[in-house]
PDB file of N, CA and C in Angstrom:
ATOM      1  N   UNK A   1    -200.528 178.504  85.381  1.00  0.00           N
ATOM      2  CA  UNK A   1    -200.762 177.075  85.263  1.00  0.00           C
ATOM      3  C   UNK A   1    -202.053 176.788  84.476  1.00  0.00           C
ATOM      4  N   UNK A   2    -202.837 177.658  84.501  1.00  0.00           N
ATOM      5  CA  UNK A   2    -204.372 177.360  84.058  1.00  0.00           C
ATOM      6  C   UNK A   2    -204.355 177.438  82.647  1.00  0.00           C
ATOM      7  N   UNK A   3    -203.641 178.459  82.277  1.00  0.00           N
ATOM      8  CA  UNK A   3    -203.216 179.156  80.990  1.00  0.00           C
ATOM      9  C   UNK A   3    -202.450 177.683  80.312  1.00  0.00           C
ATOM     10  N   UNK A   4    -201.852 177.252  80.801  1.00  0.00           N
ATOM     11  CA  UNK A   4    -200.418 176.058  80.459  1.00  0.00           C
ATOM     12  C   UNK A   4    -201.575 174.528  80.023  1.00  0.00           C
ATOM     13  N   UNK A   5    -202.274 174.168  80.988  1.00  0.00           N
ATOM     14  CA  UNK A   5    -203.570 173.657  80.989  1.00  0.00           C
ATOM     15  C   UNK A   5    -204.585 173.864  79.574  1.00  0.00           C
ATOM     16  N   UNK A   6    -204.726 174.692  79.653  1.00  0.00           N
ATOM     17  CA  UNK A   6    -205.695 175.178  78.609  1.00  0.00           C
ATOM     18  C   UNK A   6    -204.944 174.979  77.062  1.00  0.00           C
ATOM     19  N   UNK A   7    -203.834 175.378  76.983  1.00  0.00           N
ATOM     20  CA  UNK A   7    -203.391 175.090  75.711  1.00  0.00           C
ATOM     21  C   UNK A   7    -202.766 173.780  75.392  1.00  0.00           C
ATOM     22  N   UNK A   8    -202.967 173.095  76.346  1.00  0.00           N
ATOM     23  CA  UNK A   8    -202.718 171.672  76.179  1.00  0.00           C
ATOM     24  C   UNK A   8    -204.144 170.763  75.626  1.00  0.00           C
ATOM     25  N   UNK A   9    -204.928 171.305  76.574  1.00  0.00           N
ATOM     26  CA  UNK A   9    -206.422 170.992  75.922  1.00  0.00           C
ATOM     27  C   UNK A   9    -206.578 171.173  74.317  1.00  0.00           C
ATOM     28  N   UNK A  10    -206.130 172.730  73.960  1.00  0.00           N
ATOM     29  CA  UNK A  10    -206.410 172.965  72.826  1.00  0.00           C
ATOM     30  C   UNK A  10    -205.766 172.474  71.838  1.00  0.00           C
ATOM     31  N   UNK A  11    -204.673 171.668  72.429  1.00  0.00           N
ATOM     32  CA  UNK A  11    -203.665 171.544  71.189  1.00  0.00           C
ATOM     33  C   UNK A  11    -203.751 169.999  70.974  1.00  0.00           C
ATOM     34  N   UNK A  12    -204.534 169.625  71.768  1.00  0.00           N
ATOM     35  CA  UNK A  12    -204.776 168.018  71.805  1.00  0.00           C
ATOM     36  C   UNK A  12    -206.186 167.970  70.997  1.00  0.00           C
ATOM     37  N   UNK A  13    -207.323 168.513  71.464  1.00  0.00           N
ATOM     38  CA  UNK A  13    -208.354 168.630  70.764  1.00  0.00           C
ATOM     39  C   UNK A  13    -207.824 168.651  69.379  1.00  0.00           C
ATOM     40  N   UNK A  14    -207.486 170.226  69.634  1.00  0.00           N
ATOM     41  CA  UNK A  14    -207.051 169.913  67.578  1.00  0.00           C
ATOM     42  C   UNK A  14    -206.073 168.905  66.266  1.00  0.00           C
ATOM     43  N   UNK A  15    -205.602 168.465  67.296  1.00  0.00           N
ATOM     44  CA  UNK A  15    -204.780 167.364  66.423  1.00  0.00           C
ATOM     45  C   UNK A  15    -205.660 166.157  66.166  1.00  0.00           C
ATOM     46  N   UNK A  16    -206.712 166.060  67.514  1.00  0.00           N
ATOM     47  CA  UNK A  16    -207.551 165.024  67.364  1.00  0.00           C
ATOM     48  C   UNK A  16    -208.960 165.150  66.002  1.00  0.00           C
ATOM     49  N   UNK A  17    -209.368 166.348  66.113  1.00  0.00           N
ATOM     50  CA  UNK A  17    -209.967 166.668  64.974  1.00  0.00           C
ATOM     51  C   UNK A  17    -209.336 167.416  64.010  1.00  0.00           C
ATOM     52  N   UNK A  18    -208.528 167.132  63.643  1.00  0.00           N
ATOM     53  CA  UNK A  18    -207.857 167.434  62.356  1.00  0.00           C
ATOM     54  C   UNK A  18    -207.522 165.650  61.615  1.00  0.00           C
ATOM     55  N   UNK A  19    -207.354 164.985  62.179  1.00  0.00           N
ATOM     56  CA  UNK A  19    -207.119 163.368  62.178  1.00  0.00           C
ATOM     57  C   UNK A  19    -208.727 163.027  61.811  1.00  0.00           C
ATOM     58  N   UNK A  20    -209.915 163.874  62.710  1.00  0.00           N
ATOM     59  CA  UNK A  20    -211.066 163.068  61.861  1.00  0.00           C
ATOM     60  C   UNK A  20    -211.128 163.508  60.555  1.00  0.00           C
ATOM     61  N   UNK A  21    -211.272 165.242  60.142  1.00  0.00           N
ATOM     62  CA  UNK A  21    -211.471 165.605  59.206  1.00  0.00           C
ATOM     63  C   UNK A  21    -210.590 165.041  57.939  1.00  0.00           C
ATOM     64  N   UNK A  22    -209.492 164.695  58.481  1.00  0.00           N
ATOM     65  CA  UNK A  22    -208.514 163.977  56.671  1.00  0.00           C
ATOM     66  C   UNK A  22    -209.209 162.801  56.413  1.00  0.00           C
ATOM     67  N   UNK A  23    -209.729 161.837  57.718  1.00  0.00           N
ATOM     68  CA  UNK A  23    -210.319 160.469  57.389  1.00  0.00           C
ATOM     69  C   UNK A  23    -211.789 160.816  56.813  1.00  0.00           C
ATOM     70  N   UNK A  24    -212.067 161.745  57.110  1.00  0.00           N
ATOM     71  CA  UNK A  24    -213.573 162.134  56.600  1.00  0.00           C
ATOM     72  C   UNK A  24    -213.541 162.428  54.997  1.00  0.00           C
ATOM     73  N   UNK A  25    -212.223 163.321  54.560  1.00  0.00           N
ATOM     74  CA  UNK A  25    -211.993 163.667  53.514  1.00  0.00           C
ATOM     75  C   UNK A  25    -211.560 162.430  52.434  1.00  0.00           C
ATOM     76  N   UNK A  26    -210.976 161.424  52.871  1.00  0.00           N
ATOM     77  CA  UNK A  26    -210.172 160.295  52.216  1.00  0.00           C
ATOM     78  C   UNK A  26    -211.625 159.608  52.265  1.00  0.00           C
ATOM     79  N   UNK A  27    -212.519 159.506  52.660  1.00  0.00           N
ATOM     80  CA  UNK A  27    -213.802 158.678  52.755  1.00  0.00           C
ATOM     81  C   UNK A  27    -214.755 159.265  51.786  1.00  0.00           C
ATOM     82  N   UNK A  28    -214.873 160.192  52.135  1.00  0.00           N
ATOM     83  CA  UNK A  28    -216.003 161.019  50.952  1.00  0.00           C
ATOM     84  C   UNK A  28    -215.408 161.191  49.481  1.00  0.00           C
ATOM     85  N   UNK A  29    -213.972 161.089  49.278  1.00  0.00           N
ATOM     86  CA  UNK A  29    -213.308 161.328  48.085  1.00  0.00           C
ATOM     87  C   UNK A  29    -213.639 159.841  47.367  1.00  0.00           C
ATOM     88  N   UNK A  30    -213.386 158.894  48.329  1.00  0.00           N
ATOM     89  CA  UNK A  30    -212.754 157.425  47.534  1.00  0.00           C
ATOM     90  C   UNK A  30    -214.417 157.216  47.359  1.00  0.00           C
ATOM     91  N   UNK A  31    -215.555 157.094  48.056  1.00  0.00           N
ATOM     92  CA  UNK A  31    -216.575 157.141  47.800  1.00  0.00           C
ATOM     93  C   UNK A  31    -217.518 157.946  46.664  1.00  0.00           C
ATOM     94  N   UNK A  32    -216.730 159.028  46.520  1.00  0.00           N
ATOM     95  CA  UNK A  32    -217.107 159.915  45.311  1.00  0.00           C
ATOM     96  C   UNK A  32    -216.899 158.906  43.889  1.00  0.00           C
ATOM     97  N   UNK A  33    -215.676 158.856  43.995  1.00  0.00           N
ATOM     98  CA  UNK A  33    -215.075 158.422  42.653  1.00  0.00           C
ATOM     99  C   UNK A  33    -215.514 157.039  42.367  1.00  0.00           C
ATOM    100  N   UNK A  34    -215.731 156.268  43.728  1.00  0.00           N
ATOM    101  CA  UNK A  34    -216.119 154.565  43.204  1.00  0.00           C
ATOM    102  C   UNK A  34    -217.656 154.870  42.865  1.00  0.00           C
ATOM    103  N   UNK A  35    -218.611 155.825  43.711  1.00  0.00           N
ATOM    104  CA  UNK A  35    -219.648 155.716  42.913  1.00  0.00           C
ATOM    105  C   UNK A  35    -220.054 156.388  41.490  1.00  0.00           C
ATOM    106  N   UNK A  36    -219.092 157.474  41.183  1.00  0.00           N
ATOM    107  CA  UNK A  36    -218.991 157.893  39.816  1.00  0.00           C
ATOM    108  C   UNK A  36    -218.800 156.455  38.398  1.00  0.00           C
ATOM    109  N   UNK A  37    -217.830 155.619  39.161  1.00  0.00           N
ATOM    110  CA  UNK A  37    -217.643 154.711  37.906  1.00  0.00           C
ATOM    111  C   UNK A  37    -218.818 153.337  38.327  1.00  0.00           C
ATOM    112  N   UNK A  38    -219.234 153.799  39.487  1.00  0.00           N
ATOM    113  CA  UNK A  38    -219.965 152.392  40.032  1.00  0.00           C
ATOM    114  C   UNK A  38    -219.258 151.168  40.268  1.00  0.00           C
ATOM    115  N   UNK A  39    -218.070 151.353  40.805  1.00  0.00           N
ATOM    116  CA  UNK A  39    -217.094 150.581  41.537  1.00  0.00           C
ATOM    117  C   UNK A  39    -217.885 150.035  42.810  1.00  0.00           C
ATOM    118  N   UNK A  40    -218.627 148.835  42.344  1.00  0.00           N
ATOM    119  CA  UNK A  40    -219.376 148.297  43.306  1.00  0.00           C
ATOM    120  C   UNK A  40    -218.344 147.595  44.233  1.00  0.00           C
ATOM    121  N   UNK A  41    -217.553 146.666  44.084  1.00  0.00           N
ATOM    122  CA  UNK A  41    -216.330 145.877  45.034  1.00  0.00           C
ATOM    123  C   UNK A  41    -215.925 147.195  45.676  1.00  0.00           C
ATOM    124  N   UNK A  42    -215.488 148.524  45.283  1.00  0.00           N
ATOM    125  CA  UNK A  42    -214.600 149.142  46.462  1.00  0.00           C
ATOM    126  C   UNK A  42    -215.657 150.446  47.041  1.00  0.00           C
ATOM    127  N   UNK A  43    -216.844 150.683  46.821  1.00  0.00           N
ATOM    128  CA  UNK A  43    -217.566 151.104  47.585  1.00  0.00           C
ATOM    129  C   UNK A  43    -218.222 149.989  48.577  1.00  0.00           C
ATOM    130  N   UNK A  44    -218.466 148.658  48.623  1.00  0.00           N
ATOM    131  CA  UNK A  44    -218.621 147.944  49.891  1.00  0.00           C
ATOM    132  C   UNK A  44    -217.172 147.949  50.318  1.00  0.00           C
ATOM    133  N   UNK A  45    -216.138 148.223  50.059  1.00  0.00           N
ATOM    134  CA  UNK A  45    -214.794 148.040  51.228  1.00  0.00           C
ATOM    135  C   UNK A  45    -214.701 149.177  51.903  1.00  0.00           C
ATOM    136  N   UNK A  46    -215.627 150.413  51.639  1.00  0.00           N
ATOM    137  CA  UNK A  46    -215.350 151.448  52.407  1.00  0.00           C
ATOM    138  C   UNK A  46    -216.332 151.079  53.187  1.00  0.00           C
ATOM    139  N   UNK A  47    -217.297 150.321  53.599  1.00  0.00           N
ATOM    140  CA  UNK A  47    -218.006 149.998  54.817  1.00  0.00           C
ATOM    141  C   UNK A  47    -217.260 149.284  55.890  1.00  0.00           C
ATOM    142  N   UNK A  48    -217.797 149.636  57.001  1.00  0.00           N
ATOM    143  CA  UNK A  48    -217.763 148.278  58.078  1.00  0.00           C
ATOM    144  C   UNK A  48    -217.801 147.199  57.665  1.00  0.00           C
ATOM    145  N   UNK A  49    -217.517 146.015  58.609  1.00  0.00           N
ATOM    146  CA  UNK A  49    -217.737 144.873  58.711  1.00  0.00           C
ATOM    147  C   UNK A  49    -219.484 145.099  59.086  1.00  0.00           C
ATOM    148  N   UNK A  50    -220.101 145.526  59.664  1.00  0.00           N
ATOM    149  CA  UNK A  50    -221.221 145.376  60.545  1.00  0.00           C
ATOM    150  C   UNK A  50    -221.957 145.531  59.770  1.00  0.00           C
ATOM    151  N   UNK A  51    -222.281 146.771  58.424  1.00  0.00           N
ATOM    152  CA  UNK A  51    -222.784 147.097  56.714  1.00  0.00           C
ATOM    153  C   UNK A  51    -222.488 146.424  55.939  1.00  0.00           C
ATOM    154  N   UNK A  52    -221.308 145.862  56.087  1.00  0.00           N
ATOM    155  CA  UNK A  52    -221.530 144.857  54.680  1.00  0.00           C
ATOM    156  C   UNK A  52    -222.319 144.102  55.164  1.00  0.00           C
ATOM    157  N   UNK A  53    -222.517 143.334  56.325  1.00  0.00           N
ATOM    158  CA  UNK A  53    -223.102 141.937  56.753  1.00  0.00           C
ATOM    159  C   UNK A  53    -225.122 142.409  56.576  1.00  0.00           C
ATOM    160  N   UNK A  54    -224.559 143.686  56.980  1.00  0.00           N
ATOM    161  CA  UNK A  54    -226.365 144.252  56.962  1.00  0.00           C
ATOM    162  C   UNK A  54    -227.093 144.570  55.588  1.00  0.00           C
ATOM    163  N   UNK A  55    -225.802 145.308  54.459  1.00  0.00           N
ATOM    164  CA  UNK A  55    -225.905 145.542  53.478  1.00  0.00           C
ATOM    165  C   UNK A  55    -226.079 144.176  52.164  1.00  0.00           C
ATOM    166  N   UNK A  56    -225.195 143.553  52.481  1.00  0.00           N
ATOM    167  CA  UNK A  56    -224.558 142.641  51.124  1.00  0.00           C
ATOM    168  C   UNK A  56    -223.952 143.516  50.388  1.00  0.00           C
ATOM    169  N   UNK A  57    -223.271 142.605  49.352  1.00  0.00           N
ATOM    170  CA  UNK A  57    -222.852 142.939  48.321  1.00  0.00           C
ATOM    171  C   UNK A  57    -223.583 143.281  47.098  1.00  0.00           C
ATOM    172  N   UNK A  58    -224.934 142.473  47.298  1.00  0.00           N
ATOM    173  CA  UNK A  58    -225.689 143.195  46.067  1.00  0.00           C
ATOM    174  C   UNK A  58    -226.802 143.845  46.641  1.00  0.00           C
ATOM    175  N   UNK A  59    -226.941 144.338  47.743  1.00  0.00           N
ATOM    176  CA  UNK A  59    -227.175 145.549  48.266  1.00  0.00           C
ATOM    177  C   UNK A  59    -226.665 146.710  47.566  1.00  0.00           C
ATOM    178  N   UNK A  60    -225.042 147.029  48.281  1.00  0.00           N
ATOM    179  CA  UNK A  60    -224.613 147.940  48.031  1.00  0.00           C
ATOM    180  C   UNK A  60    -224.895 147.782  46.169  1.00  0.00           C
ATOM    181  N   UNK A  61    -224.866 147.154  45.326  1.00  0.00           N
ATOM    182  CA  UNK A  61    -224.595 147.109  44.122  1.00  0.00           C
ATOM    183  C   UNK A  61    -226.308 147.804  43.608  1.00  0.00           C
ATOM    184  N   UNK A  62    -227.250 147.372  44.207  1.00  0.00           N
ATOM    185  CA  UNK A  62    -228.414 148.000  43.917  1.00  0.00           C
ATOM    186  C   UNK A  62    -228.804 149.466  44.408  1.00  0.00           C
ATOM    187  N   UNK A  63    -228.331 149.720  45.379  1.00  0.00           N
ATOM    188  CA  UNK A  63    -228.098 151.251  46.155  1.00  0.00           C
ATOM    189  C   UNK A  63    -226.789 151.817  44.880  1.00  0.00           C
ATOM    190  N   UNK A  64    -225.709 150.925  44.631  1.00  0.00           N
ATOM    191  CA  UNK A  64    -224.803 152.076  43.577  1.00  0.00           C
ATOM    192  C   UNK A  64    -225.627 152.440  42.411  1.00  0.00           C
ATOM    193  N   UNK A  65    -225.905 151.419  41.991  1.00  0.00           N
ATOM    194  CA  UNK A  65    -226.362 151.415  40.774  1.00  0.00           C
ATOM    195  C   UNK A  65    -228.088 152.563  40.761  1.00  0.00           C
ATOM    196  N   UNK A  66    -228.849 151.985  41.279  1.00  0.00           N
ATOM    197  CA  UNK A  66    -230.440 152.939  41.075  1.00  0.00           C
ATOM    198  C   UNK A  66    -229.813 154.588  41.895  1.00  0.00           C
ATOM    199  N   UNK A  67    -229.277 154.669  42.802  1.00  0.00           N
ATOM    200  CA  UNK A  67    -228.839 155.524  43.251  1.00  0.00           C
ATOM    201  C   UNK A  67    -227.946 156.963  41.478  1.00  0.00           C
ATOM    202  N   UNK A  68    -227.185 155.696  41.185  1.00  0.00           N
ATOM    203  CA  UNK A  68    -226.326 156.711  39.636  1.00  0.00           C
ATOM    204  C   UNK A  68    -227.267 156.876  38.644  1.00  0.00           C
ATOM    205  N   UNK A  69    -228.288 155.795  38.226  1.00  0.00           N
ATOM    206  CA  UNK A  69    -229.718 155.736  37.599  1.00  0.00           C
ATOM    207  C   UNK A  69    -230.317 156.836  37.898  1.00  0.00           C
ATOM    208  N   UNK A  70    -230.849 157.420  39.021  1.00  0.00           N
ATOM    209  CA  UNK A  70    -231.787 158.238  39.035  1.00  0.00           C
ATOM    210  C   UNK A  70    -231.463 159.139  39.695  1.00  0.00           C
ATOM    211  N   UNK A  71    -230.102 159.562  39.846  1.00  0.00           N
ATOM    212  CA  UNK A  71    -229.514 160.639  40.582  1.00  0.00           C
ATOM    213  C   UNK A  71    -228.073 161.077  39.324  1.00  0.00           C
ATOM    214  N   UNK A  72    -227.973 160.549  39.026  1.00  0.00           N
ATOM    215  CA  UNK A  72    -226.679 160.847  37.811  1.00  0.00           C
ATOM    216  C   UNK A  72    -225.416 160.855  38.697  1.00  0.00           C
ATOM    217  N   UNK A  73    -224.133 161.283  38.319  1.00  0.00           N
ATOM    218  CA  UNK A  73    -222.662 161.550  38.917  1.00  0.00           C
ATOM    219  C   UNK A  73    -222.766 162.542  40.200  1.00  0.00           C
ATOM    220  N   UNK A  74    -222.062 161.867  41.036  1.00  0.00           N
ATOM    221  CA  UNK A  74    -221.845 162.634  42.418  1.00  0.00           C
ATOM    222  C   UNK A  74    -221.020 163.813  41.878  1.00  0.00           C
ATOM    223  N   UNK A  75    -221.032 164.581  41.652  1.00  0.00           N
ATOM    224  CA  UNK A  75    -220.224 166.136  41.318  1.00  0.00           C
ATOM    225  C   UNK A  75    -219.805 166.586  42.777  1.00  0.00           C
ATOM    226  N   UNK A  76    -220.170 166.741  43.954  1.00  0.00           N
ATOM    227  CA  UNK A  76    -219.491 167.513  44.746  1.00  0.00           C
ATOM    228  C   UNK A  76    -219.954 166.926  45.752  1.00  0.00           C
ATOM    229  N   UNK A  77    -219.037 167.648  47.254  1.00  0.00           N
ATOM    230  CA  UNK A  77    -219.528 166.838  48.035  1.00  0.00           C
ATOM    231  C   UNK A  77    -218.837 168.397  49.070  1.00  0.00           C
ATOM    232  N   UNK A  78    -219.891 168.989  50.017  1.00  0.00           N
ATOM    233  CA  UNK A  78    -219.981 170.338  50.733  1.00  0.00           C
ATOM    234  C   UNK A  78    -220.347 170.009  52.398  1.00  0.00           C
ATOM    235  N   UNK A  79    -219.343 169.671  53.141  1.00  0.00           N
ATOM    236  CA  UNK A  79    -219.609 169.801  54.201  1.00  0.00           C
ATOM    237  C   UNK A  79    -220.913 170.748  54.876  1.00  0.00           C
ATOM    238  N   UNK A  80    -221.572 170.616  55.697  1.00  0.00           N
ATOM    239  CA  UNK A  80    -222.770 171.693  56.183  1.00  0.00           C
ATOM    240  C   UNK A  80    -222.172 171.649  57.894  1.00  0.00           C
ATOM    241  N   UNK A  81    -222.364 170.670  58.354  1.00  0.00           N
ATOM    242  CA  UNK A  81    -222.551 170.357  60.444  1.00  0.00           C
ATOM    243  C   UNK A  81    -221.804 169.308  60.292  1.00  0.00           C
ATOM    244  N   UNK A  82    -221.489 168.718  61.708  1.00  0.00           N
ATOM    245  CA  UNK A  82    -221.746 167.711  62.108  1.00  0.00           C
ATOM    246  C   UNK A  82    -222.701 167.536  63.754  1.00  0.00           C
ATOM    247  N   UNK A  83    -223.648 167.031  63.483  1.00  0.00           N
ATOM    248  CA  UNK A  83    -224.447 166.279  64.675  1.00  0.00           C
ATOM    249  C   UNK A  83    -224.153 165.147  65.574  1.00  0.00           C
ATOM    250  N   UNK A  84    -223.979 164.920  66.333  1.00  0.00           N
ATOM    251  CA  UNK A  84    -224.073 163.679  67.409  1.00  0.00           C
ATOM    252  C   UNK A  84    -223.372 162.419  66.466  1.00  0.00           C
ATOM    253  N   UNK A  85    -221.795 163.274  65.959  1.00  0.00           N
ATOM    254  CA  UNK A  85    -220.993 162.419  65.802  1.00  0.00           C
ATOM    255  C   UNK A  85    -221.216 162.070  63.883  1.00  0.00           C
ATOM    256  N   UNK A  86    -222.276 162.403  63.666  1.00  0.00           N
ATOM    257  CA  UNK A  86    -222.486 162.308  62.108  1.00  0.00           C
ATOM    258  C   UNK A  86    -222.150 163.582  61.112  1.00  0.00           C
ATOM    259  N   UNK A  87    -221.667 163.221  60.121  1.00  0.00           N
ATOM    260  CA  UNK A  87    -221.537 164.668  59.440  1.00  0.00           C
ATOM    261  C   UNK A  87    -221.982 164.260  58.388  1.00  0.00           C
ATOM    262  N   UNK A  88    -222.652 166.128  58.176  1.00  0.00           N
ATOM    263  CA  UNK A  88    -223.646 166.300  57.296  1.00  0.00           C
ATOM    264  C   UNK A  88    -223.137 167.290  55.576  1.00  0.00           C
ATOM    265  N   UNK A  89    -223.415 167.044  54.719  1.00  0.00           N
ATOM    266  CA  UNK A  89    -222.766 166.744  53.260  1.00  0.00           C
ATOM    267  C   UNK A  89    -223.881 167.501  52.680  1.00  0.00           C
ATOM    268  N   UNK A  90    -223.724 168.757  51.577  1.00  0.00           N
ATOM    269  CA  UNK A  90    -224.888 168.786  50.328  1.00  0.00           C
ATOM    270  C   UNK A  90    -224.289 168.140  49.236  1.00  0.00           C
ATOM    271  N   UNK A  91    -224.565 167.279  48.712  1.00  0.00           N
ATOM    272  CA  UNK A  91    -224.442 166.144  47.810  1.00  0.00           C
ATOM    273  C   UNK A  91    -224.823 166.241  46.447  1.00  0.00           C
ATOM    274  N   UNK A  92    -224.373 167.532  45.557  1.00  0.00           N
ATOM    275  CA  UNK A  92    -224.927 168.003  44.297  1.00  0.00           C
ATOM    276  C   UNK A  92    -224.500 166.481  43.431  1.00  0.00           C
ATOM    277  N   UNK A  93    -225.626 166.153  43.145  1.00  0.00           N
ATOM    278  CA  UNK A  93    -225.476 165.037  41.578  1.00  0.00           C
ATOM    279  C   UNK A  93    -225.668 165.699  40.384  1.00  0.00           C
ATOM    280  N   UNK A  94    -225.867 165.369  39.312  1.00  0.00           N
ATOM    281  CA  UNK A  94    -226.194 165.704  38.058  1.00  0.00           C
ATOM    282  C   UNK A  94    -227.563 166.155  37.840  1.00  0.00           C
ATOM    283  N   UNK A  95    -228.591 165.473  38.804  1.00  0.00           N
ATOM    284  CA  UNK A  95    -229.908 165.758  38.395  1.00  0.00           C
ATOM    285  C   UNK A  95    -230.882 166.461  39.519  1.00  0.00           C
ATOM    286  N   UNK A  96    -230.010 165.720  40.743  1.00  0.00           N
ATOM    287  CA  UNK A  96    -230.883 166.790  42.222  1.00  0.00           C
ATOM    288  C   UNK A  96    -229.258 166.867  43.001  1.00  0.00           C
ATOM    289  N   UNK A  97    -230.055 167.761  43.940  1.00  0.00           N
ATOM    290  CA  UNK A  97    -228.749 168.198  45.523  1.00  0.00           C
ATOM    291  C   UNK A  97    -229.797 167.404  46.716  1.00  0.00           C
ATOM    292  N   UNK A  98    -228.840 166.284  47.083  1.00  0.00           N
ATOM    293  CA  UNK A  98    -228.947 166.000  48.585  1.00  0.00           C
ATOM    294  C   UNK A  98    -228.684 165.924  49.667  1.00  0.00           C
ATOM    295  N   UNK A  99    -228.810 166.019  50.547  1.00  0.00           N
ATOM    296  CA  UNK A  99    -227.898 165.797  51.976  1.00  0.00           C
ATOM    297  C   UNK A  99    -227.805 164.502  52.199  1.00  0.00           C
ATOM    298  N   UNK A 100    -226.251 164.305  52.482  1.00  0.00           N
ATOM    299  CA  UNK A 100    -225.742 163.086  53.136  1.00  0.00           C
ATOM    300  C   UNK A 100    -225.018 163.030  54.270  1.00  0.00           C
ATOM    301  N   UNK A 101    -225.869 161.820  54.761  1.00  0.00           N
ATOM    302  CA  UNK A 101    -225.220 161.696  56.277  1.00  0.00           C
ATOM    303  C   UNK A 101    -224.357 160.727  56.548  1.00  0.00           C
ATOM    304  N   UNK A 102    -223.330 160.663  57.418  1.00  0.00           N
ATOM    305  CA  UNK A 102    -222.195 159.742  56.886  1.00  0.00           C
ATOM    306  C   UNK A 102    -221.308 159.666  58.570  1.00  0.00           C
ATOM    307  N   UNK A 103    -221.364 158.590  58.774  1.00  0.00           N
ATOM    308  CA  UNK A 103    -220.556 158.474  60.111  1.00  0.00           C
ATOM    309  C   UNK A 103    -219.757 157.239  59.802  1.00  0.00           C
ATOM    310  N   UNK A 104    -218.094 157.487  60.207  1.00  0.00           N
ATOM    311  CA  UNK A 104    -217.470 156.670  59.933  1.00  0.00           C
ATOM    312  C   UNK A 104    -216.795 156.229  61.330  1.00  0.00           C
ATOM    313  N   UNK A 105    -216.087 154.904  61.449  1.00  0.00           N
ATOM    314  CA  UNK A 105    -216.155 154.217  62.693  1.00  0.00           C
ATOM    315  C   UNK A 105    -214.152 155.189  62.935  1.00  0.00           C
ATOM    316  N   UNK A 106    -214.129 154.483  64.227  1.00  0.00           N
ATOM    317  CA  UNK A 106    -212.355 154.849  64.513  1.00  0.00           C
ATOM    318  C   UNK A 106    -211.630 154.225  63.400  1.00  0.00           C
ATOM    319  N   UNK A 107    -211.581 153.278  62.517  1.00  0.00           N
ATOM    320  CA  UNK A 107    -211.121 153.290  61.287  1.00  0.00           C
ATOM    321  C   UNK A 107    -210.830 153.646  60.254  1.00  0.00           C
ATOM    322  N   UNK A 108    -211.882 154.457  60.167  1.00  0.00           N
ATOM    323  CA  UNK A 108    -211.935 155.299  58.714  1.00  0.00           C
ATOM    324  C   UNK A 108    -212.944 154.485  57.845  1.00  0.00           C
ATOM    325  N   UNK A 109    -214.174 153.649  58.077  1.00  0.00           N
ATOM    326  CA  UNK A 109    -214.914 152.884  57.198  1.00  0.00           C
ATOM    327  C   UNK A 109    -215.868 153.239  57.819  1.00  0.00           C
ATOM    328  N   UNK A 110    -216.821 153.568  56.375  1.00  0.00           N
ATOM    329  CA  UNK A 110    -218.579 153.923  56.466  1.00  0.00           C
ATOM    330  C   UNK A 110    -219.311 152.741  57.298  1.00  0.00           C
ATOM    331  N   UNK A 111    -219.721 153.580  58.611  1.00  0.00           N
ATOM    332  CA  UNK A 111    -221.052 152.977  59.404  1.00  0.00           C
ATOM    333  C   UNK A 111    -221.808 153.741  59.104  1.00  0.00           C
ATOM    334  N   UNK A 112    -222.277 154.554  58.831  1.00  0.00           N
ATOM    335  CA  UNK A 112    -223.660 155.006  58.394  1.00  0.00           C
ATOM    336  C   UNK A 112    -223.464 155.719  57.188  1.00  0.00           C
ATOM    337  N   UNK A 113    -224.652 155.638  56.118  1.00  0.00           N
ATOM    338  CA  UNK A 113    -224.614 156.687  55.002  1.00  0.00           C
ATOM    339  C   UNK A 113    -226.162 156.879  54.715  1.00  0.00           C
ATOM    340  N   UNK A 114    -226.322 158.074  54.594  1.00  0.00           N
ATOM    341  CA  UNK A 114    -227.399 157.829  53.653  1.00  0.00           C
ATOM    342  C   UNK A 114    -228.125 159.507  53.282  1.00  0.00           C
ATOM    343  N   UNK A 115    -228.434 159.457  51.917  1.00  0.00           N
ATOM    344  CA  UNK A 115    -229.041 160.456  51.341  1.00  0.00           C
ATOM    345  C   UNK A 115    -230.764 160.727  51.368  1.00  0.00           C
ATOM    346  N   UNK A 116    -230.878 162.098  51.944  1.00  0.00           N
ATOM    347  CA  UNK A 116    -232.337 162.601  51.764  1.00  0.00           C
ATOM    348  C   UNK A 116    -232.184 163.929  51.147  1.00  0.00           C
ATOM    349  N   UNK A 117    -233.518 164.083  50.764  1.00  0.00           N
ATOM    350  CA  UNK A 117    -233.907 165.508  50.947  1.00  0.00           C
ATOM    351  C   UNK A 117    -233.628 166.631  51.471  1.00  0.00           C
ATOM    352  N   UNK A 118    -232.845 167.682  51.633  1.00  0.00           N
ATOM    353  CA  UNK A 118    -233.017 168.554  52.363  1.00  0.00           C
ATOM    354  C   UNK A 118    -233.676 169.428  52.823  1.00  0.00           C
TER     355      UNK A 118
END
């Protein structure tokens, strides 16, 4: 019975994180490519409601934009961890590598992002 138990656990867990990782993947992709062309309208639709309201629209448009300015084309995007629900990204651009942190809600839309230093 314990045995019967246990692989029910496991088989639930994993379907459940296999469901984050595609939304993680469909997020970091569509985000790749809108900030490559600087698709300011569909990089704020990959936010929350709660970021855009915090962000704006010409927020995000000044974060796309100085962000492609002084960082060049997002080229890749390398899973590392995830921490306390956030996952962590090396973020090679054209001109430096950063880490990005990126937590997305039960939706599939960016509540948190943001690039430092590693």
């Amino acid at each position: 019975m314990k045995y019967i138990l246990l692989f029910l656990i496991c088989f639930t867990t994993q379907s459940i994180l296999s469901q984050d990782e595609i939304a993680y993947k469909t997020a970091i992709r569509a985000f790749q490519e809108n900030f490559n062309v600087k698709n300011v309208n569909a990089v704020f639709n990959l936010y929350t409601s709660e970021m855009q309201e915090a962000m704006t629209k010409e927020g995000v448009k000044r974060f796309v934009n100085g962000c492609y300015e002084q960082f060049g084309k997002l080229k890749s995007l390398t899973f590392i961890e995830t921490t306390e629900g956030v996952n962590s990204y090396m973020a090679e651009f054209e001109k430096i590598n950063l880490t990005m942190e990126l937590q997305l809600n039960e939706n599939g839309k960016i509540s948190t992002i943001q690039f430092q230093e590693p």
